[in-house]
C-alpha atoms as a PDB file:
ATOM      1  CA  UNK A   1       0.000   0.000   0.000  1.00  0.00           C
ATOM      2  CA  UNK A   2       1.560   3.400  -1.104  1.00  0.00           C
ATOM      3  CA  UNK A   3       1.353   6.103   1.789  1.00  0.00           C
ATOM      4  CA  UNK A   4       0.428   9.349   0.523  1.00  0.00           C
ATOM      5  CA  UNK A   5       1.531  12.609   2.201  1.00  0.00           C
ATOM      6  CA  UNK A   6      -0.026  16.351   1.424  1.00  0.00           C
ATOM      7  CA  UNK A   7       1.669  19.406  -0.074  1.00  0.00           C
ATOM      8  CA  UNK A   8       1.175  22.259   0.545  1.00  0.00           C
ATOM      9  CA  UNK A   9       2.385  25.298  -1.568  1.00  0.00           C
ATOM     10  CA  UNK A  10       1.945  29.301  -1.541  1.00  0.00           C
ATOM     11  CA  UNK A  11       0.918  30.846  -5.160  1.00  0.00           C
ATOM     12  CA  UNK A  12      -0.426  34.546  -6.050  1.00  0.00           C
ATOM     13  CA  UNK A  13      -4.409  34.029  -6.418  1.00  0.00           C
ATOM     14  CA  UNK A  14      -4.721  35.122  -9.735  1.00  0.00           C
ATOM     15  CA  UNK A  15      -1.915  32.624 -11.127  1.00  0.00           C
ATOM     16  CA  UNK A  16      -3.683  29.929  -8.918  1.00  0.00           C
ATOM     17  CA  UNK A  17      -7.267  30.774 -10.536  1.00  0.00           C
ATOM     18  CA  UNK A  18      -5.831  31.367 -14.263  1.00  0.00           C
ATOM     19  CA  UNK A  19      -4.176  27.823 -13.923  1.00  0.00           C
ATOM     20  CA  UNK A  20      -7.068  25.982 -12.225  1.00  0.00           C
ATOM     21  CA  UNK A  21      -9.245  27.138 -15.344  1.00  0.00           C
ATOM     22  CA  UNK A  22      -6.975  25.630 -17.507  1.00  0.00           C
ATOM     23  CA  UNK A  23      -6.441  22.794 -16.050  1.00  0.00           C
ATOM     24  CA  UNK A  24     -10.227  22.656 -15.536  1.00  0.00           C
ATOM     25  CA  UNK A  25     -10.810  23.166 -19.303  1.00  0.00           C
ATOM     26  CA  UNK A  26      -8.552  19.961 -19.980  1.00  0.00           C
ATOM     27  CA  UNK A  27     -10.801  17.783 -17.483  1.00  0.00           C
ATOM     28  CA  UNK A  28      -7.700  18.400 -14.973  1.00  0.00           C
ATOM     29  CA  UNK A  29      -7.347  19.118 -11.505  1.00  0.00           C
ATOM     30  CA  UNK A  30      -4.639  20.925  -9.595  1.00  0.00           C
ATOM     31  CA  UNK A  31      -3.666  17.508  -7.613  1.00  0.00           C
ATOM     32  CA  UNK A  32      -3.827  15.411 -10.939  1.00  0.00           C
ATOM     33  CA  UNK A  33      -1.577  18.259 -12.725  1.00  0.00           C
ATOM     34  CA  UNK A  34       1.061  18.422  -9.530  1.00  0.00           C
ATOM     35  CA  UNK A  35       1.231  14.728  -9.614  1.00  0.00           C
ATOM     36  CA  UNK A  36       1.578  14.524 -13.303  1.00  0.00           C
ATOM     37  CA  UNK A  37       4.488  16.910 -13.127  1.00  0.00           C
ATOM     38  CA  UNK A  38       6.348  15.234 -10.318  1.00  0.00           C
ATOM     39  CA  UNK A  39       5.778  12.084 -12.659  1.00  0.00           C
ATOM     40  CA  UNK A  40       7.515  13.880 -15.250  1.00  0.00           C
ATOM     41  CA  UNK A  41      10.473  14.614 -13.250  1.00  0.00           C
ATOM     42  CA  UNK A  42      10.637  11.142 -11.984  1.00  0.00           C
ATOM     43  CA  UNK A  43      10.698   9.771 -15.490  1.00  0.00           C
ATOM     44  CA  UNK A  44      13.309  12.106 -17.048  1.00  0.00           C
ATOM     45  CA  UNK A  45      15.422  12.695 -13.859  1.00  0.00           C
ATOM     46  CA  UNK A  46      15.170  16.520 -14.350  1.00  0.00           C
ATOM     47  CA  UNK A  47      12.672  19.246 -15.204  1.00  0.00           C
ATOM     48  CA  UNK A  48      10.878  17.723 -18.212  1.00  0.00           C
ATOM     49  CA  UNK A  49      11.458  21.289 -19.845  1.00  0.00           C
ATOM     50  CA  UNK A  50      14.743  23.593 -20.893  1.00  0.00           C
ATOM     51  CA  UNK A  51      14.725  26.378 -17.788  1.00  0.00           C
ATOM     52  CA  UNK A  52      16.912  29.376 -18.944  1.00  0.00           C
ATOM     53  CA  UNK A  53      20.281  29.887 -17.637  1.00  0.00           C
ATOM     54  CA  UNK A  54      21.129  32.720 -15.365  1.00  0.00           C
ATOM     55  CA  UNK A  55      22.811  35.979 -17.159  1.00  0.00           C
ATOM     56  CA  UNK A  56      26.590  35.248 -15.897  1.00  0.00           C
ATOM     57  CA  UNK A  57      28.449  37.676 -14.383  1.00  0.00           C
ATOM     58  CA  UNK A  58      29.015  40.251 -17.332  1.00  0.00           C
ATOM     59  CA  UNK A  59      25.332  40.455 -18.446  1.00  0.00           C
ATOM     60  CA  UNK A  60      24.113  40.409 -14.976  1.00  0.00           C
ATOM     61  CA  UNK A  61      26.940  44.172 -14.556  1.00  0.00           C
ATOM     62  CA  UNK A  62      25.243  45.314 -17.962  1.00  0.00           C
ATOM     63  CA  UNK A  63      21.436  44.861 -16.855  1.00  0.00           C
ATOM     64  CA  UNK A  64      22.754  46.795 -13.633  1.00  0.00           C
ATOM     65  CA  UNK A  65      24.889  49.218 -15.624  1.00  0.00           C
ATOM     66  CA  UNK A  66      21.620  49.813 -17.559  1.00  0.00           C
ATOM     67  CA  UNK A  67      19.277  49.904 -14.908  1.00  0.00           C
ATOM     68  CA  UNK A  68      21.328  53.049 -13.668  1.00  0.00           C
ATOM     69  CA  UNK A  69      21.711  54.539 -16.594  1.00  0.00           C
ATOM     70  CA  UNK A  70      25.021  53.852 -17.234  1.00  0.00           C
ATOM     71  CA  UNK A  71      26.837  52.386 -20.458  1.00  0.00           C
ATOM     72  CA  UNK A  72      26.740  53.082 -23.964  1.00  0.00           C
ATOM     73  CA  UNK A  73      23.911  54.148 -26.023  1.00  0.00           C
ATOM     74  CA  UNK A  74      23.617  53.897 -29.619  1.00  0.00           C
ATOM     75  CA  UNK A  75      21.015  56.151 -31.935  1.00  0.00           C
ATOM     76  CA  UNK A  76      20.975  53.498 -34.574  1.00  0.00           C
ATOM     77  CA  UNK A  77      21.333  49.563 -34.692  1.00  0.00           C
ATOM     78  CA  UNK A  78      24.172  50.612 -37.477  1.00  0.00           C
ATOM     79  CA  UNK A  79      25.880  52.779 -35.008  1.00  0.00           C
ATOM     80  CA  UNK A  80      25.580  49.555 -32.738  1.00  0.00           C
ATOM     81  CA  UNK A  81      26.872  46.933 -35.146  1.00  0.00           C
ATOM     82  CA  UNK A  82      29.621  49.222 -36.054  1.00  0.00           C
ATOM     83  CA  UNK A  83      30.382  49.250 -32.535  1.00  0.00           C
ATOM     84  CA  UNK A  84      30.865  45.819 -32.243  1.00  0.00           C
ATOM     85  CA  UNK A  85      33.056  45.666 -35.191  1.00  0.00           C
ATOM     86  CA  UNK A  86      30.112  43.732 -37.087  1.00  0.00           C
ATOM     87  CA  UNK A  87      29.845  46.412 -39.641  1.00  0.00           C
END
C-alpha cells in the first residue's frame, strides 16, 4: 500500500485561478496536474522542460549598468553593429 503525504504550496491568487481554469478546461485538476508533473520529473530525472540559464556575471553588470543609466547608447542599430566591429 503506497502512503500518501499532502503538499502544501503558496501561489499569487490570480496565477492559482488562471491555472485551475486551464487545467479545468482539460478535465484536470490541480492535484492530478502536480502529480503529473512530479511524474515527469521522476521519469526524465530533471525538469521535463529547458529552464533558462542565469545571465553570468558580465550580463548580470550590464542589466545593472543599464538599470542606472550607465553604459553606452547607440542612436541606430548601425551605429551599434559598427560598434561591435560587425559592420
Amino acid at each position: 500500500m503506497t502512503h500518501k503525504q499532502t503538499l502544501s504550496i503558496t501561489l499569487d491568487a490570480s496565477l492559482k485561478e488562471e491555472v485551475q481554469d486551464i487545467l479545468k478546461s482539460r478535465g484536470l485538476s490541480m492535484s492530478e496536474a502536480i502529480r503529473l508533473f512530479f511524474q515527469q520529473i521522476q521519469q526524465h530525472q530533471d525538469l521535463p522542460f529547458a529552464l533558462p540559464h542565469p545571465p553570468n556575471a558580465t550580463t548580470r553588470q550590464a542589466l545593472a549598468d543599464a538599470e542606472a543609466g550607465e553604459g553606452e547608447v547607440f542612436e541606430t542599430v548601425t551605429e551599434l553593429y559598427r560598434d561591435l566591429g560587425l559592420r
